[in-house]
C-alpha atoms as a PDB file:
ATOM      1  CA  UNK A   1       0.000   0.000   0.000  1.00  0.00           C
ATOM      2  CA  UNK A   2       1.513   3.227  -0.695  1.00  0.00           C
ATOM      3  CA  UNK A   3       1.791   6.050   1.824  1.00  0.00           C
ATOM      4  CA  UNK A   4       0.188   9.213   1.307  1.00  0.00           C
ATOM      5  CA  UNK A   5       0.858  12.501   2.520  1.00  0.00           C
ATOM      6  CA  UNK A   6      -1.537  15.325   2.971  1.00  0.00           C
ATOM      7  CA  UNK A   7      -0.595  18.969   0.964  1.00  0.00           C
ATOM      8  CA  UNK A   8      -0.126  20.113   4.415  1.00  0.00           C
ATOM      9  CA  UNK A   9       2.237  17.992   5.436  1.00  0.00           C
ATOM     10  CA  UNK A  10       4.473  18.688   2.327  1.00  0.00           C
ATOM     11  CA  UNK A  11       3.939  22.176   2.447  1.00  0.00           C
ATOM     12  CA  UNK A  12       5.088  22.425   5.571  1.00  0.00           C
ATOM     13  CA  UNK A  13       8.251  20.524   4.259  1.00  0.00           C
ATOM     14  CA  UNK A  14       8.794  22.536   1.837  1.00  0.00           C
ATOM     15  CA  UNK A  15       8.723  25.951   2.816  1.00  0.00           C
ATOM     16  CA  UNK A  16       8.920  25.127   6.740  1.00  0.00           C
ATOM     17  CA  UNK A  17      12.117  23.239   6.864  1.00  0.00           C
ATOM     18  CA  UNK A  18      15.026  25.438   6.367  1.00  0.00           C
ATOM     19  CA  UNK A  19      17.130  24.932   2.882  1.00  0.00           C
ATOM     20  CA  UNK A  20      20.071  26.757   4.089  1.00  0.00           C
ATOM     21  CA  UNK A  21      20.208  24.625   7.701  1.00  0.00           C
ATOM     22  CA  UNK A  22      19.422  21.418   5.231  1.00  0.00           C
ATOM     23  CA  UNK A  23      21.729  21.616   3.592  1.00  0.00           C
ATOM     24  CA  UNK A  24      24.608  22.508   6.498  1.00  0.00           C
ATOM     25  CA  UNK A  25      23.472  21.005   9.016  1.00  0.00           C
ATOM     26  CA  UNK A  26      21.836  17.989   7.912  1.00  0.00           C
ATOM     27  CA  UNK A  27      22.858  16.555   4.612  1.00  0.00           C
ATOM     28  CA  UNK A  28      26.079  18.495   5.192  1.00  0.00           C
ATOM     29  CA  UNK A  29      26.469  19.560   1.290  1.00  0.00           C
ATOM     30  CA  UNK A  30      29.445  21.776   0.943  1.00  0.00           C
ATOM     31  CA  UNK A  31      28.171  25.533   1.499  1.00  0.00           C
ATOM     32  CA  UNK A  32      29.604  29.415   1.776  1.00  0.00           C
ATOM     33  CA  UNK A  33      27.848  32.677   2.140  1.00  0.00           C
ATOM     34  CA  UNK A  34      28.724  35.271  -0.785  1.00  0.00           C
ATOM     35  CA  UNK A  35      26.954  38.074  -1.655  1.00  0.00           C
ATOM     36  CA  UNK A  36      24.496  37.799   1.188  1.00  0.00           C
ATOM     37  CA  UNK A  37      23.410  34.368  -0.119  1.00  0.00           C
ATOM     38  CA  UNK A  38      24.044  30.840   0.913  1.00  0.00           C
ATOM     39  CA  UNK A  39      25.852  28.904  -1.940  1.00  0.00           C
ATOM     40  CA  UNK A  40      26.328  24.633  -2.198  1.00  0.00           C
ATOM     41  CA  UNK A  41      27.942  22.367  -3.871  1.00  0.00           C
ATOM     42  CA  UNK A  42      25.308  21.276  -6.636  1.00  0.00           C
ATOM     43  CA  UNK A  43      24.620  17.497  -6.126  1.00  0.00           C
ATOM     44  CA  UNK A  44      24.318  16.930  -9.865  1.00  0.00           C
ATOM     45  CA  UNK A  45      26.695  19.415 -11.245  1.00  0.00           C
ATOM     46  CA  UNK A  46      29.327  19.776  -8.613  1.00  0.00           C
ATOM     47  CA  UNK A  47      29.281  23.476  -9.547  1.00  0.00           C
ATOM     48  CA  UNK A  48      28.746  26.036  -6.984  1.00  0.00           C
ATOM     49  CA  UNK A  49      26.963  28.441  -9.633  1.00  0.00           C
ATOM     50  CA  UNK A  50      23.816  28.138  -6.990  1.00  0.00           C
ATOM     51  CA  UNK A  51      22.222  30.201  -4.292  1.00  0.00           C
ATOM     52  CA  UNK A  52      19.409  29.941  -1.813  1.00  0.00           C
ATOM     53  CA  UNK A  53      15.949  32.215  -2.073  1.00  0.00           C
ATOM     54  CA  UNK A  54      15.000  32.659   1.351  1.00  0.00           C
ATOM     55  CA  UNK A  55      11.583  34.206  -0.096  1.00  0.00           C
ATOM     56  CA  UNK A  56      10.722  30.601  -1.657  1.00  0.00           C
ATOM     57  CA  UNK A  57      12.980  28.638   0.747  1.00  0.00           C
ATOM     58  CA  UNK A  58      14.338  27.193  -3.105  1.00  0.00           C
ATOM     59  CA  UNK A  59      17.732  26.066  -4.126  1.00  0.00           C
ATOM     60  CA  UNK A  60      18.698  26.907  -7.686  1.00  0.00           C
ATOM     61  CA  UNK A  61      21.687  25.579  -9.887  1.00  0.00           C
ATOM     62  CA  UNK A  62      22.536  28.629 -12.329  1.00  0.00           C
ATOM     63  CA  UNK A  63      24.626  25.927 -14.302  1.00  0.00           C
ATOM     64  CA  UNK A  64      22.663  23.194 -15.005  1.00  0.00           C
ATOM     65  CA  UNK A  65      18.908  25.225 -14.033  1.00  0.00           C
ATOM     66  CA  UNK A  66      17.370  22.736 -11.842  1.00  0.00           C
ATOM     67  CA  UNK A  67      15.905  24.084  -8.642  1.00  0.00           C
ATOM     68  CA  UNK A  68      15.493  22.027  -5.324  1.00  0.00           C
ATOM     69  CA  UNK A  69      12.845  22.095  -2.784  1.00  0.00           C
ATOM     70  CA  UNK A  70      13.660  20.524   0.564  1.00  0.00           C
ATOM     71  CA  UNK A  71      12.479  17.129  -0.016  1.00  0.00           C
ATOM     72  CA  UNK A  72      14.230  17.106  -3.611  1.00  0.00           C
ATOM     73  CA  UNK A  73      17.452  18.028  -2.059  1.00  0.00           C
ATOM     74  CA  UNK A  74      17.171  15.343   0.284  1.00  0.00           C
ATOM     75  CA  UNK A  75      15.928  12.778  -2.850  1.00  0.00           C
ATOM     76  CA  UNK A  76      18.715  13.872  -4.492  1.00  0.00           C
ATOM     77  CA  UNK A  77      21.686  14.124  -1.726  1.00  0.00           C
ATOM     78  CA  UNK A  78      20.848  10.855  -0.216  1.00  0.00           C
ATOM     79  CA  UNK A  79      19.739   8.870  -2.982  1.00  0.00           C
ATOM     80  CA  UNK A  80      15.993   7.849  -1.629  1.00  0.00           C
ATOM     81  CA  UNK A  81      12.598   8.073  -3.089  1.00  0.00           C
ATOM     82  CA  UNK A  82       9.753  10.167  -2.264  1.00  0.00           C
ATOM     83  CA  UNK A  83       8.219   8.509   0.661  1.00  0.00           C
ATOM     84  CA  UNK A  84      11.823   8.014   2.556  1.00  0.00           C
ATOM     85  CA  UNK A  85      12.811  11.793   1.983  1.00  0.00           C
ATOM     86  CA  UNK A  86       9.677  12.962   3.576  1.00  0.00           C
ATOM     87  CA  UNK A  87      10.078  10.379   6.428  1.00  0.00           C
ATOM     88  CA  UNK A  88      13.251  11.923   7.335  1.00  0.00           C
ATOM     89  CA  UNK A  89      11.981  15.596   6.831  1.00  0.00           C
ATOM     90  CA  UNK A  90       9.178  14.863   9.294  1.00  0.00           C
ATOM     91  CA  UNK A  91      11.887  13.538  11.640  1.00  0.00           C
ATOM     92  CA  UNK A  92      13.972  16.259  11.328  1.00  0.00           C
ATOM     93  CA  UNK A  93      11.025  19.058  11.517  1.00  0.00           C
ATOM     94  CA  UNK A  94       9.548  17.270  14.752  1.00  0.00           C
ATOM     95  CA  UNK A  95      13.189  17.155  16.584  1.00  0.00           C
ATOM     96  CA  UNK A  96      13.163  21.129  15.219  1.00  0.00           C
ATOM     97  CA  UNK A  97      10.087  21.636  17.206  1.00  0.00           C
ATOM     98  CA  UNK A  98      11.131  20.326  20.108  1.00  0.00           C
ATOM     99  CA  UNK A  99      13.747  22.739  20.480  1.00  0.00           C
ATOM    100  CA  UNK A 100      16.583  20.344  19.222  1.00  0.00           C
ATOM    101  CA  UNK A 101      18.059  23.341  16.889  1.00  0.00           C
ATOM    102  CA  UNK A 102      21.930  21.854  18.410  1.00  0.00           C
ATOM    103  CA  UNK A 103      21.130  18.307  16.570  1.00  0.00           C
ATOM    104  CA  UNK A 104      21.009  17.190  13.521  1.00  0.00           C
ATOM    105  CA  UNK A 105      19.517  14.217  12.018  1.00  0.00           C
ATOM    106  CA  UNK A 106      21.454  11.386  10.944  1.00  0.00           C
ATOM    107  CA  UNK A 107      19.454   8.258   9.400  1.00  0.00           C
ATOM    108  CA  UNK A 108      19.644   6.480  12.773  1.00  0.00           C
ATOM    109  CA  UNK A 109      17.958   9.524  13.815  1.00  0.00           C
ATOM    110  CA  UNK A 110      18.801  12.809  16.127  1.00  0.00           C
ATOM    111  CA  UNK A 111      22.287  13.177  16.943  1.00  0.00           C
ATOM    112  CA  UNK A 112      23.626  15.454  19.229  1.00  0.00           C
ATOM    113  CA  UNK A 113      25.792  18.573  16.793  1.00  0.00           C
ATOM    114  CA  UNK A 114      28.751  19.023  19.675  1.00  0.00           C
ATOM    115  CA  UNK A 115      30.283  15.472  18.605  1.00  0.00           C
ATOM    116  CA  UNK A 116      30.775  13.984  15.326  1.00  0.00           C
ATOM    117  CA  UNK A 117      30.524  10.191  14.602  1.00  0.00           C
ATOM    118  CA  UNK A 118      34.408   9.526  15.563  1.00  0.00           C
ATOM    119  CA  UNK A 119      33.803  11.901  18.696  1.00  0.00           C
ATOM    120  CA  UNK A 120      35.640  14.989  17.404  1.00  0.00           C
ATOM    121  CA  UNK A 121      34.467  18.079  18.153  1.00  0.00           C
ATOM    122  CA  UNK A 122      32.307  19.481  14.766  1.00  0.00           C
ATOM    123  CA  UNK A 123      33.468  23.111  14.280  1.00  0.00           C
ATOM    124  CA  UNK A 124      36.902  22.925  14.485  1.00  0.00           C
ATOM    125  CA  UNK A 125      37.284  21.001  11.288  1.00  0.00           C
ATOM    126  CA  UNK A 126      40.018  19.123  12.005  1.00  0.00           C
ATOM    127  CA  UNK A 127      40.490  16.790  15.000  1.00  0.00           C
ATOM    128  CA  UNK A 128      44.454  16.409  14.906  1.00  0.00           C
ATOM    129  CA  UNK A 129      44.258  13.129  13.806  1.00  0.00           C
ATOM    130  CA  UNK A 130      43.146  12.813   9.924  1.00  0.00           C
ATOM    131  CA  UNK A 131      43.027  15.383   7.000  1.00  0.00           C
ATOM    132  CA  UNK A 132      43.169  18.643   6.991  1.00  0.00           C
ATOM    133  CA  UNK A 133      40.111  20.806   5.880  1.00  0.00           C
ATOM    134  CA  UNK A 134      41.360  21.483   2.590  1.00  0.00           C
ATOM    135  CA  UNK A 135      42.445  18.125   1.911  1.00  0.00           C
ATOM    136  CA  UNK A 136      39.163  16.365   2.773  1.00  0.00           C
ATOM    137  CA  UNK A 137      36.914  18.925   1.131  1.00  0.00           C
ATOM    138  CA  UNK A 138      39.674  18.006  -1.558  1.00  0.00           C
ATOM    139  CA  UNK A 139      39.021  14.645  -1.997  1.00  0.00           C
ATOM    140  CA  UNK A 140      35.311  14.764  -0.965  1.00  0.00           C
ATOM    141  CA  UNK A 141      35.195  16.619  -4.490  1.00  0.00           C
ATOM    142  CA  UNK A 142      36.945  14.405  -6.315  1.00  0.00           C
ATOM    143  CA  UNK A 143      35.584  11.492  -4.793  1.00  0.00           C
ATOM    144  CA  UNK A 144      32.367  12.774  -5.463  1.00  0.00           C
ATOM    145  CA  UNK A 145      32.869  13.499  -8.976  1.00  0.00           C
ATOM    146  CA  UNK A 146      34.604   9.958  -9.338  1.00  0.00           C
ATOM    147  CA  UNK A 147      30.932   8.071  -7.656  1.00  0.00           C
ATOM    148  CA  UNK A 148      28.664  10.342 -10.019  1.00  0.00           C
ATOM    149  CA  UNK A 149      30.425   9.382 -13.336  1.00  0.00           C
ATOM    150  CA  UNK A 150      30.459   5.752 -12.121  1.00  0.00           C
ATOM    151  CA  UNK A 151      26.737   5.044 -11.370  1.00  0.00           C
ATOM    152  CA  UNK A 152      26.506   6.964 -14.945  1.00  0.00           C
ATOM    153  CA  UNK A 153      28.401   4.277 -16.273  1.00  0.00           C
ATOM    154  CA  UNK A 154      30.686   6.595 -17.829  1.00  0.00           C
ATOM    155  CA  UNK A 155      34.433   8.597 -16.804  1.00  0.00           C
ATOM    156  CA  UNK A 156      35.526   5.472 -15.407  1.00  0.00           C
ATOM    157  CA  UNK A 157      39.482   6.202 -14.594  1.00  0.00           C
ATOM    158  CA  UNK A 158      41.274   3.176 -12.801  1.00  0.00           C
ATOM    159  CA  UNK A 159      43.812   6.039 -11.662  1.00  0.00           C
ATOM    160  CA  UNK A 160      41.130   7.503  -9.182  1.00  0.00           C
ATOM    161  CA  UNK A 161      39.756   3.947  -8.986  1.00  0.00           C
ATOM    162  CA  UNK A 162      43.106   3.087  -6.737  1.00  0.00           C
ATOM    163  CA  UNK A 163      42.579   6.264  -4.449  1.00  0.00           C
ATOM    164  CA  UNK A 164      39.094   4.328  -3.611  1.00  0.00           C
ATOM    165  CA  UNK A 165      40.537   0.749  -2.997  1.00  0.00           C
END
């Protein structure tokens, strides 16, 4: 049987749920503020041609001119289908509500933002330990760009193949 949602549940997704915390907080997309606007890391371009309208509470991609509502972005970013991205809207809307604005929500659910997964502290960046900043946002590009053009089926290059192995 397939789920249904009501318009005002979505809507409330939508334009309720924050793009610009979405996409920082929770799907953690790569993101800087220029020109008084919040721009990402396109998850089907790579490009960061984009911005954020806070009127519409819309990404847009200038380069490749798709725009993103919340539950897109979240389609999109972590590869589910309709019914799972709304799921984990609502989950991260209700833990909004009940004043959990320091957490974000992983897919096991609410997790507290002062600790990462390996128990380094999230806002410094850099724990001592692994990569640098710059490095990992690095290789999170390239990486990136590498696991797009393979589930395409095409750009295969057995040089960045060995980075992944």
């Amino acid at each position: 049987m397939t789920q249904r949602f009501s318009s005002e549940e979505l809507y409330e997704l939508r334009n309720r749920v924050p793009m610009d915390l979405l996409i920082k907080r929770v799907l953690r997309i790569p993101s800087k503020e220029r020109e008084g606007y919040v721009r990402f890391l396109c998850p089907l371009c790579n490009e960061f041609d984009t911005a954020i309208n806070p009127k519409t509470n819309m990404g847009r991609c200038f380069r490749c001119g798709k725009n993103f509502n919340t539950i897109e972005m979240v389609m999109i970013e972590k590869k589910m289908g309709f019914v799972e991205s709304v799921r984990f809207l609502k989950k991260y809307n209700e833990s909004r509500s009940l004043g959990n604005q320091g957490s974000e929500l992983t897919e096991g659910g609410v997790q507290d933002r002062g600790k990462s997964v390996d128990g380094a502290q999230e806002g410094l960046g850099y724990d001592g330990k692994g990569l640098s900043p710059s490095l990992s946002y690095g290789l999170y590009i390239v990486l990136r760009a590498f696991l797009g053009a393979h589930e395409l089926g095409i750009g295969y290059r057995p040089d960045l193949h060995s980075l992944l192995t």
